[in-house]
PDB file of N, CA and C in Angstrom:
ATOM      1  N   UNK A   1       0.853  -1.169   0.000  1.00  0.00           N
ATOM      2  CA  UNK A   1       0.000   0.000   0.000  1.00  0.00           C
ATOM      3  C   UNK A   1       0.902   1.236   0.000  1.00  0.00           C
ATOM      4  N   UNK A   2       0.588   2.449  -0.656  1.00  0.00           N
ATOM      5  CA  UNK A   2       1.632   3.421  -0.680  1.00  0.00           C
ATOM      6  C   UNK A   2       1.117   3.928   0.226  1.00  0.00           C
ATOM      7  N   UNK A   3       2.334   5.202   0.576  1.00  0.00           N
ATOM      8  CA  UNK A   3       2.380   5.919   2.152  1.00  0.00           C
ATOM      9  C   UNK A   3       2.864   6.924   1.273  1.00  0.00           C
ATOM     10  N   UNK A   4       2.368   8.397   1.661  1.00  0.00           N
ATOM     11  CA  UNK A   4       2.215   9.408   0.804  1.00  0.00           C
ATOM     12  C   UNK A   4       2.548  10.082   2.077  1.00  0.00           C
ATOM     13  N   UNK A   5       3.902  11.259   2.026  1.00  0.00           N
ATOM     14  CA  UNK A   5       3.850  12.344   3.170  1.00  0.00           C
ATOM     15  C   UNK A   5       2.538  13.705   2.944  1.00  0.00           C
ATOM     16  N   UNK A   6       2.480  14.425   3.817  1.00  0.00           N
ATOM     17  CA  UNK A   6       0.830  15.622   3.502  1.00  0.00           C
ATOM     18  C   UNK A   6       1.218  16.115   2.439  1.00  0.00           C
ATOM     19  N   UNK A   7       2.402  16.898   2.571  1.00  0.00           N
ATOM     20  CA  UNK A   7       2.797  17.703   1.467  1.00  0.00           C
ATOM     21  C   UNK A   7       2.559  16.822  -0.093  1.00  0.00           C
ATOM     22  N   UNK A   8       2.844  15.789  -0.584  1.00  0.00           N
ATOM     23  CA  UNK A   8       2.627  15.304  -1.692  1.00  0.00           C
ATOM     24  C   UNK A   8       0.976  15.025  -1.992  1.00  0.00           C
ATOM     25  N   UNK A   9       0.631  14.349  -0.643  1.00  0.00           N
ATOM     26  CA  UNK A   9      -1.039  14.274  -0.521  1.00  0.00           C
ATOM     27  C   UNK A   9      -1.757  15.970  -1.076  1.00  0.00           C
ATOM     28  N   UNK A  10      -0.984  16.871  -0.953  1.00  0.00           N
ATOM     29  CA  UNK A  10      -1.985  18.222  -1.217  1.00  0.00           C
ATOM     30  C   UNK A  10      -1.604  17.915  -2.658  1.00  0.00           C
ATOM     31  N   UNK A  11      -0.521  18.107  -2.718  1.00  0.00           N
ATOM     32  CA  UNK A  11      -0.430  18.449  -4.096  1.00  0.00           C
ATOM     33  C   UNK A  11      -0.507  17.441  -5.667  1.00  0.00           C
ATOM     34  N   UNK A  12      -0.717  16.369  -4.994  1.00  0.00           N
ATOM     35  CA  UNK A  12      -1.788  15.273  -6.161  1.00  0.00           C
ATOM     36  C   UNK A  12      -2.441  14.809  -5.807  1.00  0.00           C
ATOM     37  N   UNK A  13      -3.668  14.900  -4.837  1.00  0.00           N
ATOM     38  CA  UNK A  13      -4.736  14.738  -4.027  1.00  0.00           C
ATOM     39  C   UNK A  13      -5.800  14.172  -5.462  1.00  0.00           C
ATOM     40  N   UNK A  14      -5.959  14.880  -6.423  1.00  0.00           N
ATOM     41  CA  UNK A  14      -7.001  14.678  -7.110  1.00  0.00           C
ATOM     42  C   UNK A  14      -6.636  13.107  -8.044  1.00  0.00           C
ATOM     43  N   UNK A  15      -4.755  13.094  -7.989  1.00  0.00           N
ATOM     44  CA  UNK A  15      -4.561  11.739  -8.684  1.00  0.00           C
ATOM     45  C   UNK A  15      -4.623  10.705  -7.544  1.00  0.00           C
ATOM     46  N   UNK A  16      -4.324  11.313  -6.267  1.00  0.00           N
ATOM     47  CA  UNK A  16      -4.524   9.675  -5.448  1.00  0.00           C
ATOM     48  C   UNK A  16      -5.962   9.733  -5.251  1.00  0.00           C
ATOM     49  N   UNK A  17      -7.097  10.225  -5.534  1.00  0.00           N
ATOM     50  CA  UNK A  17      -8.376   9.795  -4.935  1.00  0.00           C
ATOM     51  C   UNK A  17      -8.802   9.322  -6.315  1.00  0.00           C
ATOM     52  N   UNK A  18      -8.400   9.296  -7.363  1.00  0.00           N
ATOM     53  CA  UNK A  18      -8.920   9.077  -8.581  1.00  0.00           C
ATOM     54  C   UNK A  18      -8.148   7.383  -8.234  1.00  0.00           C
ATOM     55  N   UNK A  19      -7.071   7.008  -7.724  1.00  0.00           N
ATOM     56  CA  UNK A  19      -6.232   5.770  -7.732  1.00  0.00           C
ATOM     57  C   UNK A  19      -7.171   5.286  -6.287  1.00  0.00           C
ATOM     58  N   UNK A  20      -7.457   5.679  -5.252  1.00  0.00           N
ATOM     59  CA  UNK A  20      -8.184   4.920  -4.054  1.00  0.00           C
ATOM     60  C   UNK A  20      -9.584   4.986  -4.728  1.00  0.00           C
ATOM     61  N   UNK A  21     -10.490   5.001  -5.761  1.00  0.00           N
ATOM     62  CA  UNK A  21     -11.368   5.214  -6.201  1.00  0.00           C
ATOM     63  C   UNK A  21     -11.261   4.006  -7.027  1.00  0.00           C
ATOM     64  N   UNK A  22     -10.556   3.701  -7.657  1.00  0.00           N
ATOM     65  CA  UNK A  22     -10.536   2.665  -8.372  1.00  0.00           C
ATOM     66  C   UNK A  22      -9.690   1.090  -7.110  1.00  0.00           C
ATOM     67  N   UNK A  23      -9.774   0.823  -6.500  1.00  0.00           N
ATOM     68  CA  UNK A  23      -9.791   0.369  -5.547  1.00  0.00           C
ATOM     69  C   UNK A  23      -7.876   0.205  -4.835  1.00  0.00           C
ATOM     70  N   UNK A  24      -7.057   1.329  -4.804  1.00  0.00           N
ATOM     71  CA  UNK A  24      -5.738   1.416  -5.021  1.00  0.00           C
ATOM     72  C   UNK A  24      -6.279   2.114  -3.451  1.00  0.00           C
ATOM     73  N   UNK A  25      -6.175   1.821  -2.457  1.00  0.00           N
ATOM     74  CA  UNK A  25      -6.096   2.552  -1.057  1.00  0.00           C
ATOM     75  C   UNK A  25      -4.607   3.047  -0.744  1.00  0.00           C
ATOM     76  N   UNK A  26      -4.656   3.929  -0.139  1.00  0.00           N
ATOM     77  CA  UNK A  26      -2.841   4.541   0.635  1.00  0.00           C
ATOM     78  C   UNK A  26      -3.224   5.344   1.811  1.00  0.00           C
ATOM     79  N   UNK A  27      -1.755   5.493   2.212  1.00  0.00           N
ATOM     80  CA  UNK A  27      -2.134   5.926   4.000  1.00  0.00           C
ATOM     81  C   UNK A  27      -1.026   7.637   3.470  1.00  0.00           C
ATOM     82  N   UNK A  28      -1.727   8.595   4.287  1.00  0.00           N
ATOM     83  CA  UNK A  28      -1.414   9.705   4.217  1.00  0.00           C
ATOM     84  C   UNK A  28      -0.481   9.675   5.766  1.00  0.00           C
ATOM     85  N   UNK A  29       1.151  10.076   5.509  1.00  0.00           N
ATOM     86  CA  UNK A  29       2.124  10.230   6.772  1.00  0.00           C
ATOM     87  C   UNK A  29       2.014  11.471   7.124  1.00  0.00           C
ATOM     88  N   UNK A  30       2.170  12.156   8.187  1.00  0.00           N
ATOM     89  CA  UNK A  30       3.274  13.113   8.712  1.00  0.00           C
ATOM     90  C   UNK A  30       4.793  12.696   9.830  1.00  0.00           C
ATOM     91  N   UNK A  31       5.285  13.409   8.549  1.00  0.00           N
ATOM     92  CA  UNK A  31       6.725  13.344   9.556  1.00  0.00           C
ATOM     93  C   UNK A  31       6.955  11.345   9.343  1.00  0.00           C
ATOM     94  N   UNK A  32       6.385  10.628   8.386  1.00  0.00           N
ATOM     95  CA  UNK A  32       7.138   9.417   7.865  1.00  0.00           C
ATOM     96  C   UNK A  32       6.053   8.789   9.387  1.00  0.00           C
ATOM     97  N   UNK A  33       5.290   9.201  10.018  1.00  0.00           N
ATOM     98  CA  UNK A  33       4.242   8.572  10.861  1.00  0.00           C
ATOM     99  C   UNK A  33       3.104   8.320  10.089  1.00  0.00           C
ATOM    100  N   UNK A  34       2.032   7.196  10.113  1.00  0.00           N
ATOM    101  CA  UNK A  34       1.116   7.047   8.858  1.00  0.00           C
ATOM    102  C   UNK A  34       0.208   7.429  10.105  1.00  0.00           C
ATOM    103  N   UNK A  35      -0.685   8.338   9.402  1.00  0.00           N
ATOM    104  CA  UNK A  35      -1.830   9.344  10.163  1.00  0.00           C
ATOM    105  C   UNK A  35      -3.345   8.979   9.718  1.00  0.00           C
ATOM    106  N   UNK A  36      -3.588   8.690   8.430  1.00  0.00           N
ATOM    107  CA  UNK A  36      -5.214   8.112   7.876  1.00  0.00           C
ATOM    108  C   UNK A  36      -4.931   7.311   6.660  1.00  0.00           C
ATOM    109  N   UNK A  37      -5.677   6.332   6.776  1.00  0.00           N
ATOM    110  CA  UNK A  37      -5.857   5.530   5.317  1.00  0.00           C
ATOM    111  C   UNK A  37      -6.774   5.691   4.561  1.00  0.00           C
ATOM    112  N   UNK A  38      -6.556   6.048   3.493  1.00  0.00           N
ATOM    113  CA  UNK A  38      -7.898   6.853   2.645  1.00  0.00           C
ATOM    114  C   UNK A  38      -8.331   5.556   1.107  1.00  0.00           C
ATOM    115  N   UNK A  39      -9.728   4.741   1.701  1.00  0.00           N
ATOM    116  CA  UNK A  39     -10.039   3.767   0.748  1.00  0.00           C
ATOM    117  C   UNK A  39     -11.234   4.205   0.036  1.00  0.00           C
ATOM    118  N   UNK A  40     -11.845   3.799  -0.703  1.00  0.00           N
ATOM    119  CA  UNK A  40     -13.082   3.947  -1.695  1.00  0.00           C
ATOM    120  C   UNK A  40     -13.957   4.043  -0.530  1.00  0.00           C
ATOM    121  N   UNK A  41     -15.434   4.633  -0.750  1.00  0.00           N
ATOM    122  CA  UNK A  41     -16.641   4.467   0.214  1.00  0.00           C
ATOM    123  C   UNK A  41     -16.993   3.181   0.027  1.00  0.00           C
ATOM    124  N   UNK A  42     -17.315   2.570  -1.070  1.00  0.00           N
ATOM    125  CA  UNK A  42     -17.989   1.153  -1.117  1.00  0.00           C
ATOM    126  C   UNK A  42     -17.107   0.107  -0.706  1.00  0.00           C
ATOM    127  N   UNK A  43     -15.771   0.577  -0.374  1.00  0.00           N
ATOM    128  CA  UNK A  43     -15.175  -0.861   0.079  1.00  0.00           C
ATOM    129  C   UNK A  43     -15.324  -1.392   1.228  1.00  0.00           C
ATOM    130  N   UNK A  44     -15.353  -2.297   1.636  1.00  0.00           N
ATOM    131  CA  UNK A  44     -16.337  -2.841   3.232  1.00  0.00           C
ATOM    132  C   UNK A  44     -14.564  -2.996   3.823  1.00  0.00           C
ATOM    133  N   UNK A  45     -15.020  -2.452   5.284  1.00  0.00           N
ATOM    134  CA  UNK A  45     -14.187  -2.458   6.243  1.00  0.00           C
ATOM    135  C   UNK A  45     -12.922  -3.897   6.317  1.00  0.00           C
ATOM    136  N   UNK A  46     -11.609  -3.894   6.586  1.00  0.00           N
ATOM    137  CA  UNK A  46     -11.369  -4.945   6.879  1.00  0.00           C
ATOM    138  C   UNK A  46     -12.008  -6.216   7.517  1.00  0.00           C
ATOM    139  N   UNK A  47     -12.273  -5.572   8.559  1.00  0.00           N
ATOM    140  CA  UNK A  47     -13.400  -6.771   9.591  1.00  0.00           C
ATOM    141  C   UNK A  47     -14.643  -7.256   9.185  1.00  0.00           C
ATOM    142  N   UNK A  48     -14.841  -6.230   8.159  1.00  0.00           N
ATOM    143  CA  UNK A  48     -16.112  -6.876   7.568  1.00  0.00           C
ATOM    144  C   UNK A  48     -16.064  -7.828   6.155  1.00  0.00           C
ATOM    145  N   UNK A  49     -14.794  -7.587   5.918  1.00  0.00           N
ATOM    146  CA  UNK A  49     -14.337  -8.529   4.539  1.00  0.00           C
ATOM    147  C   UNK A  49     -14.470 -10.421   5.285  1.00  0.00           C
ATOM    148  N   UNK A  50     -14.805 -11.429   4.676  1.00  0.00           N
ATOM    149  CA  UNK A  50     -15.109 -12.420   5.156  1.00  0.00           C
ATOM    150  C   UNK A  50     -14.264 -13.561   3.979  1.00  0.00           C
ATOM    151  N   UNK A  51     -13.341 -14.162   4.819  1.00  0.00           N
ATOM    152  CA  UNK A  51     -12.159 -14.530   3.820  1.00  0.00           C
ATOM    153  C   UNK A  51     -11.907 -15.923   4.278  1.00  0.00           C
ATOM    154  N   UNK A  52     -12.197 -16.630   5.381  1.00  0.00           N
ATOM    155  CA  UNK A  52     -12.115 -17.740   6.017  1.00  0.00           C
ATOM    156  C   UNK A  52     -12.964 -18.508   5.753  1.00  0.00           C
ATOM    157  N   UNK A  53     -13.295 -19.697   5.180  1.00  0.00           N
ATOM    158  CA  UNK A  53     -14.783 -20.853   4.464  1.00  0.00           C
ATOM    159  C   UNK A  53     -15.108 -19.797   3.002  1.00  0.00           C
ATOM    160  N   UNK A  54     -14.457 -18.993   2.635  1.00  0.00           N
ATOM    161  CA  UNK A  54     -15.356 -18.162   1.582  1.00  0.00           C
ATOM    162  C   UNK A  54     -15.275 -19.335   0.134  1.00  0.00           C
ATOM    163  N   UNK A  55     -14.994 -20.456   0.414  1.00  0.00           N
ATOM    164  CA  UNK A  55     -15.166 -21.897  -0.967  1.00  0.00           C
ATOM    165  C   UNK A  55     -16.047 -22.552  -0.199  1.00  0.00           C
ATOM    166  N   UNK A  56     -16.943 -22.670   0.769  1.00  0.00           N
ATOM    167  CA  UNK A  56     -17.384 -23.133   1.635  1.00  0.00           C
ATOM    168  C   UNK A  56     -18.639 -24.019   0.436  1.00  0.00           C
ATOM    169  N   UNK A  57     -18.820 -25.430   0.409  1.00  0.00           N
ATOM    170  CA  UNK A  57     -19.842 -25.858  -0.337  1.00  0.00           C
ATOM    171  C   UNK A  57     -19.361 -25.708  -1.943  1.00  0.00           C
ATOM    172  N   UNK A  58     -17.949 -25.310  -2.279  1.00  0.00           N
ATOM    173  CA  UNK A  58     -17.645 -25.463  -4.070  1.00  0.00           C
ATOM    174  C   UNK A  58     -17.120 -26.533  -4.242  1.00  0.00           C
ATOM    175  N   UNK A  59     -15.755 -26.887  -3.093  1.00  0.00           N
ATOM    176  CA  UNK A  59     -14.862 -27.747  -3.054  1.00  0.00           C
ATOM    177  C   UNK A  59     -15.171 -28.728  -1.799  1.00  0.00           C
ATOM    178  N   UNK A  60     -14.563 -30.162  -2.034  1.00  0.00           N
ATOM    179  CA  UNK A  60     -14.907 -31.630  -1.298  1.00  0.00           C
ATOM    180  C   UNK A  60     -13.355 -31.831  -1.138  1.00  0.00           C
ATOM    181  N   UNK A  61     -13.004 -31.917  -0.067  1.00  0.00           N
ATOM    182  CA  UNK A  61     -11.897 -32.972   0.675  1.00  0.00           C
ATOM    183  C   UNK A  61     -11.999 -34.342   0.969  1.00  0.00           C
ATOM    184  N   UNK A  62     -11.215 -35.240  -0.133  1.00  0.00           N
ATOM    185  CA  UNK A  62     -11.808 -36.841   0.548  1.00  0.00           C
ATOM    186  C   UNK A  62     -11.169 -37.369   1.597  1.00  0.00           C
ATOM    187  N   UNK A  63     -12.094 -38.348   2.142  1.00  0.00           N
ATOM    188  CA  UNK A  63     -11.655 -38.740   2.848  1.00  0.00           C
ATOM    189  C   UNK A  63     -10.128 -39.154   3.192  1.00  0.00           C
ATOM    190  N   UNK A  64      -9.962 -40.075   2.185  1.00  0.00           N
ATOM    191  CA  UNK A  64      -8.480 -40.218   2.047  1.00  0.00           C
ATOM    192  C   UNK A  64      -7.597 -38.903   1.937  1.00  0.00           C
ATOM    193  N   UNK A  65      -7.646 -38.434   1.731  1.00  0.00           N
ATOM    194  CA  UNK A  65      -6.368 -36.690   1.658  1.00  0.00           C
ATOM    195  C   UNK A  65      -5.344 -37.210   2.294  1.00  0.00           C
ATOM    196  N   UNK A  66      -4.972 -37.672   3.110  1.00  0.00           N
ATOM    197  CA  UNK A  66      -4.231 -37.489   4.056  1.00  0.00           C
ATOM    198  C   UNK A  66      -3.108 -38.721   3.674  1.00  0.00           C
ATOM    199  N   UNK A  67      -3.489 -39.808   2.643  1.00  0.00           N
ATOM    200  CA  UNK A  67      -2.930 -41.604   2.274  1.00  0.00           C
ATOM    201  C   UNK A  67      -3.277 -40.963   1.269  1.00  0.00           C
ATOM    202  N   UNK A  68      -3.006 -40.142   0.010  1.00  0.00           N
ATOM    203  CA  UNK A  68      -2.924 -39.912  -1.045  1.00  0.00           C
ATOM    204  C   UNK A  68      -2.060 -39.734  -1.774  1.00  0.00           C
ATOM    205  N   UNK A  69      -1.473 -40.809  -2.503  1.00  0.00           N
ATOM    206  CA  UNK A  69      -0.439 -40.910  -2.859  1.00  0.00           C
ATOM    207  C   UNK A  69       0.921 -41.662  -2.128  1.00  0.00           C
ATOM    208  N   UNK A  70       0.429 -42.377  -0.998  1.00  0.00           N
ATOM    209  CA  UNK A  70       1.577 -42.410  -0.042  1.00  0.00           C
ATOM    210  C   UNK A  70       2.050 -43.669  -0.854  1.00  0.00           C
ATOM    211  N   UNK A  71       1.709 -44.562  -1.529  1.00  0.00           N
ATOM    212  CA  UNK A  71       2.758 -45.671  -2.374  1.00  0.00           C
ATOM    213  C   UNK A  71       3.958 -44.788  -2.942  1.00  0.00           C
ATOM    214  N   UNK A  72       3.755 -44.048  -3.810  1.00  0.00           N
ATOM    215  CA  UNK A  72       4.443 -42.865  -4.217  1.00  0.00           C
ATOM    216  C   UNK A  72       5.327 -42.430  -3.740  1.00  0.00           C
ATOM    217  N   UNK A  73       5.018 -41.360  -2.765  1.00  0.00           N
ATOM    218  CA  UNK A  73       5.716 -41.077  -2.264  1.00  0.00           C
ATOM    219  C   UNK A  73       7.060 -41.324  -1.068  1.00  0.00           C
ATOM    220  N   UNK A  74       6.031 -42.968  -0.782  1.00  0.00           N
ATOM    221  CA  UNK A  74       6.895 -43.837  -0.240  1.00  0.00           C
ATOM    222  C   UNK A  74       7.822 -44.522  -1.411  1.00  0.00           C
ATOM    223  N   UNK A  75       7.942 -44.753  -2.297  1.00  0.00           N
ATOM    224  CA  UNK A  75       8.940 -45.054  -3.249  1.00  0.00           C
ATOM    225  C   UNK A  75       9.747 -44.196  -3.438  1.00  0.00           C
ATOM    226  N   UNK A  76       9.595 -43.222  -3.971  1.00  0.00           N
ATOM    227  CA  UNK A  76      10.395 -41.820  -3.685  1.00  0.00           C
ATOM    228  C   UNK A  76      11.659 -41.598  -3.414  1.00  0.00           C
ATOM    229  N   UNK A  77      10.729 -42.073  -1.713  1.00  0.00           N
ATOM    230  CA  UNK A  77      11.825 -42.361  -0.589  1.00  0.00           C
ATOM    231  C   UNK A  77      12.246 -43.326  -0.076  1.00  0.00           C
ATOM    232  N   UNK A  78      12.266 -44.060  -0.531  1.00  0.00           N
ATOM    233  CA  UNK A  78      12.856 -45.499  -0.135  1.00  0.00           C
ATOM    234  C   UNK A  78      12.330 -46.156   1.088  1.00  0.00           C
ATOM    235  N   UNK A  79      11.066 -46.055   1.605  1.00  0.00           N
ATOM    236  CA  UNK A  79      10.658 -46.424   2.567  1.00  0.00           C
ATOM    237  C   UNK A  79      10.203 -47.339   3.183  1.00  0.00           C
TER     238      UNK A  79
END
């Protein structure tokens, strides 16, 4: 994510909101300290982004997963 000091934030303000608008977020510094992160309105909050089961019901794990392939890979290795 870019980190923009104020002074650059004033003075291309209209190109970074045109870039966090198209979904490019950056954090505005002072003094190389990051002070606000400036994202699109429609983008939903970190915490509200839902990223954990989100294949939930596309994809099947078989049973076996776990002994898949193990002839294999036991040859491999000499086992």
């Amino acid at each position: 994510m870019e980190t923009v000091n104020i002074h650059e934030a004033k003075t291309h303000l209209s190109r970074l909101i045109e870039k966090a608008a198209k979904g490019e977020p950056f954090i505005i510094a002072k003094a190389g300290k990051p002070m606000v992160k400036v994202v699109p309105i429609d983008q939903p909050a970190e915490a509200e982004q839902r990223r954990l089961g989100f294949m939930m019901g596309q994809i099947v794990v078989p049973d076996d997963f776990d002994r898949m392939g193990r002839d294999e890979i036991e040859d491999l290795f000499g086992a």
